[in-house]
Protein backbone atom coordinates (compact mmCIF):
# COMPACT_ATOMS: atom_id res chain seq x y z
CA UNK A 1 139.70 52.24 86.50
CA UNK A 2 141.81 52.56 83.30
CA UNK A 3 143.72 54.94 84.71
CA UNK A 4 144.68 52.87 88.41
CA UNK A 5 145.44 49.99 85.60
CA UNK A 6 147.63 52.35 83.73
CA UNK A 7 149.62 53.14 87.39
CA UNK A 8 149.68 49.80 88.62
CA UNK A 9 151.44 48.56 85.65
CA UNK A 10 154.11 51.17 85.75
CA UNK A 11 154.50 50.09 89.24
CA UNK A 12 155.18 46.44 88.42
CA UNK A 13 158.90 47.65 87.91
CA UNK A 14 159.69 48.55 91.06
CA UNK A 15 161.70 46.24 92.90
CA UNK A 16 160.08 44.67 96.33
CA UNK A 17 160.97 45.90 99.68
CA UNK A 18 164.67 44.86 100.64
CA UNK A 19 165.57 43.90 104.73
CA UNK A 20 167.93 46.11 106.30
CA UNK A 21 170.24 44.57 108.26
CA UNK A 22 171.90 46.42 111.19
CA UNK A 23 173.46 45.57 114.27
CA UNK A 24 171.49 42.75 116.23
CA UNK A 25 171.17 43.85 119.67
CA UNK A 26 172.51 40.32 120.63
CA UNK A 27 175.66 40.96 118.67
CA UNK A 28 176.55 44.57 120.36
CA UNK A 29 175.80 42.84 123.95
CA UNK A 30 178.52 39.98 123.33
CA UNK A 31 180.60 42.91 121.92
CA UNK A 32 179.97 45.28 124.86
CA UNK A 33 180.69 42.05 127.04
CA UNK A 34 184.26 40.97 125.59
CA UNK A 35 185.45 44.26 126.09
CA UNK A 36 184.40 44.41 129.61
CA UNK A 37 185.77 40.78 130.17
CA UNK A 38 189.19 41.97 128.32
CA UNK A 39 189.26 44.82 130.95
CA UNK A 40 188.51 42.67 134.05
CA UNK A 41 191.42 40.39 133.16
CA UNK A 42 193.72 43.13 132.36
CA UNK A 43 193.00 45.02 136.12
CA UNK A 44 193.43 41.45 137.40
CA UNK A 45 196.80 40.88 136.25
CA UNK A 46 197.85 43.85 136.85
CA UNK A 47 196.69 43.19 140.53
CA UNK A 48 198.07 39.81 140.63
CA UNK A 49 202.00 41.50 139.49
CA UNK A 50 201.62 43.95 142.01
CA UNK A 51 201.09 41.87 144.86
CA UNK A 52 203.74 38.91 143.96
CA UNK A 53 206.27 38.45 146.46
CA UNK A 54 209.29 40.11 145.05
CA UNK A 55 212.75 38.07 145.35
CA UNK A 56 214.71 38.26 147.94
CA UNK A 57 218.32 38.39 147.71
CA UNK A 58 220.38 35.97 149.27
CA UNK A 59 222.49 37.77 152.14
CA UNK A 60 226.01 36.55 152.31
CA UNK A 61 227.31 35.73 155.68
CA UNK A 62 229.04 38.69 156.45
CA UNK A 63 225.77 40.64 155.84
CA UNK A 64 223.94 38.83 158.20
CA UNK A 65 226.21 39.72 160.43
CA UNK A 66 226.71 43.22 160.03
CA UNK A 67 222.51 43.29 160.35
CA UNK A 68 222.80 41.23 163.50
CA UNK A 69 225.35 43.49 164.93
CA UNK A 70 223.05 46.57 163.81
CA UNK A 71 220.21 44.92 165.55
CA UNK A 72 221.95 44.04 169.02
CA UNK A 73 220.00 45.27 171.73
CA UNK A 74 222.93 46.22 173.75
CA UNK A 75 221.47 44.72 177.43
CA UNK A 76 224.42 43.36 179.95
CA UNK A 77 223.33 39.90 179.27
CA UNK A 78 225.39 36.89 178.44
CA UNK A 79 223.42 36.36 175.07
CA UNK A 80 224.01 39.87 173.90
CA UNK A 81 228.15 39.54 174.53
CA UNK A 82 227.95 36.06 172.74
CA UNK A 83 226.41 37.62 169.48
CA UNK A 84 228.64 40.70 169.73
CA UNK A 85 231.88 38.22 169.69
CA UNK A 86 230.80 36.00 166.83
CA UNK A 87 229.21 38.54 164.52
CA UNK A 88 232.17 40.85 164.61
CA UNK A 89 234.68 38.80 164.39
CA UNK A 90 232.95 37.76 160.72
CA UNK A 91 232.91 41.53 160.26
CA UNK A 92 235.46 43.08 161.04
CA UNK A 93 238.23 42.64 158.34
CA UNK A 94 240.68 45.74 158.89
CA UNK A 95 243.30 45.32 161.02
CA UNK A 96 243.01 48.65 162.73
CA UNK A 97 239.20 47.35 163.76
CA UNK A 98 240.70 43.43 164.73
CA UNK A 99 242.91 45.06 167.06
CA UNK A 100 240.40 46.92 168.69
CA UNK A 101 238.00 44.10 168.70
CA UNK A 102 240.40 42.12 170.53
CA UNK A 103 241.32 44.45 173.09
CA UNK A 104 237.14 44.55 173.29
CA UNK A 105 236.91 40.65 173.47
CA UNK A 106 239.78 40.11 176.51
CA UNK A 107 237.54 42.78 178.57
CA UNK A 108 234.41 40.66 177.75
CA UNK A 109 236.08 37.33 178.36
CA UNK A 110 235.65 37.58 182.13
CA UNK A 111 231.85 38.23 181.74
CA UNK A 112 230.68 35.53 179.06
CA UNK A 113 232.65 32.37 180.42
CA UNK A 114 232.18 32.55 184.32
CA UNK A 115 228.50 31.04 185.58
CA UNK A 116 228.33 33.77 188.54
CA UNK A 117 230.05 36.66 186.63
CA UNK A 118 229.18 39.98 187.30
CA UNK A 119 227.02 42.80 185.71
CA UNK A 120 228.96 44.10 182.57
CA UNK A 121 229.30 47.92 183.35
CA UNK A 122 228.14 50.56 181.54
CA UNK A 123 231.69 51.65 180.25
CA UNK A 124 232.00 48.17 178.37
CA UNK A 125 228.26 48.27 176.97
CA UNK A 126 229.58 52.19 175.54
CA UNK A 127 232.92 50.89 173.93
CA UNK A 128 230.88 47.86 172.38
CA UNK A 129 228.25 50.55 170.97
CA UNK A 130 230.92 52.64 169.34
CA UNK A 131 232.55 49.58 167.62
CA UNK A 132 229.54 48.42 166.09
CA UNK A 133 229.08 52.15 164.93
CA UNK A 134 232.32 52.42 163.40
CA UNK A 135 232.05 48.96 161.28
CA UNK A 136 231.71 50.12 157.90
């Protein structure tokens, strides 16, 4: 027994048994969870740009006209010749084109104004169909 006495006192000097700390599961979860969180809101915004109505710019009135005359469905109604008159006459600003127009807007003159006029011909829808493509 002398001898395990002899041992045990040289152990006395040892220090005791120290805790390790490491990373608490708990900690690494709210870690693993911010990061997934940070992503989410990241893809969201990036969503949320994407789909935002973009601005629209603010067509002056001779744009809308030009588009209007573009988009004239060229029919031998009344309608159709009262469009054609108002939007090009916003349009058209050389004098080459005003004198044409004119010449364009004393053949339509008989059609528009009279409540039994007749059917615009063919010829007339044509001329008003090159005009519009030779604005600008």
């Amino acid at each position: 027994m002398d001898k395990l006495d002899s041992v045990l006192a040289k152990l006395k000097d040892i220090k005791p048994n120290v805790e390790v700390t490491g990373y608490n599961y708990n900690e690494l979860l709210l870690i693993i969870a911010a990061i997934l969180a940070l992503i989410l809101i990241v893809v969201i915004a990036i969503v949320i740009y994407k789909k935002r109505p973009k601005r629209r710019i603010k067509l002056t009135r001779e744009q809308r006209a030009l588009k209007a005359l573009k988009e004239l469905k060229l029919e031998p109604t009344k309608d159709m010749l009262y469009t054609f008159s108002q939007n090009a006459k916003i349009v058209v600003k050389d004098e080459a084109m005003k004198q044409r127009l004119d010449e364009i807007l004393e053949k339509i003159e008989k059609y528009k104004y009279s409540p039994n006029a007749p059917k615009v011909p063919q010829e007339l829808l044509k001329e008003i169909e090159e005009f519009i493509k030779d604005i600008k």
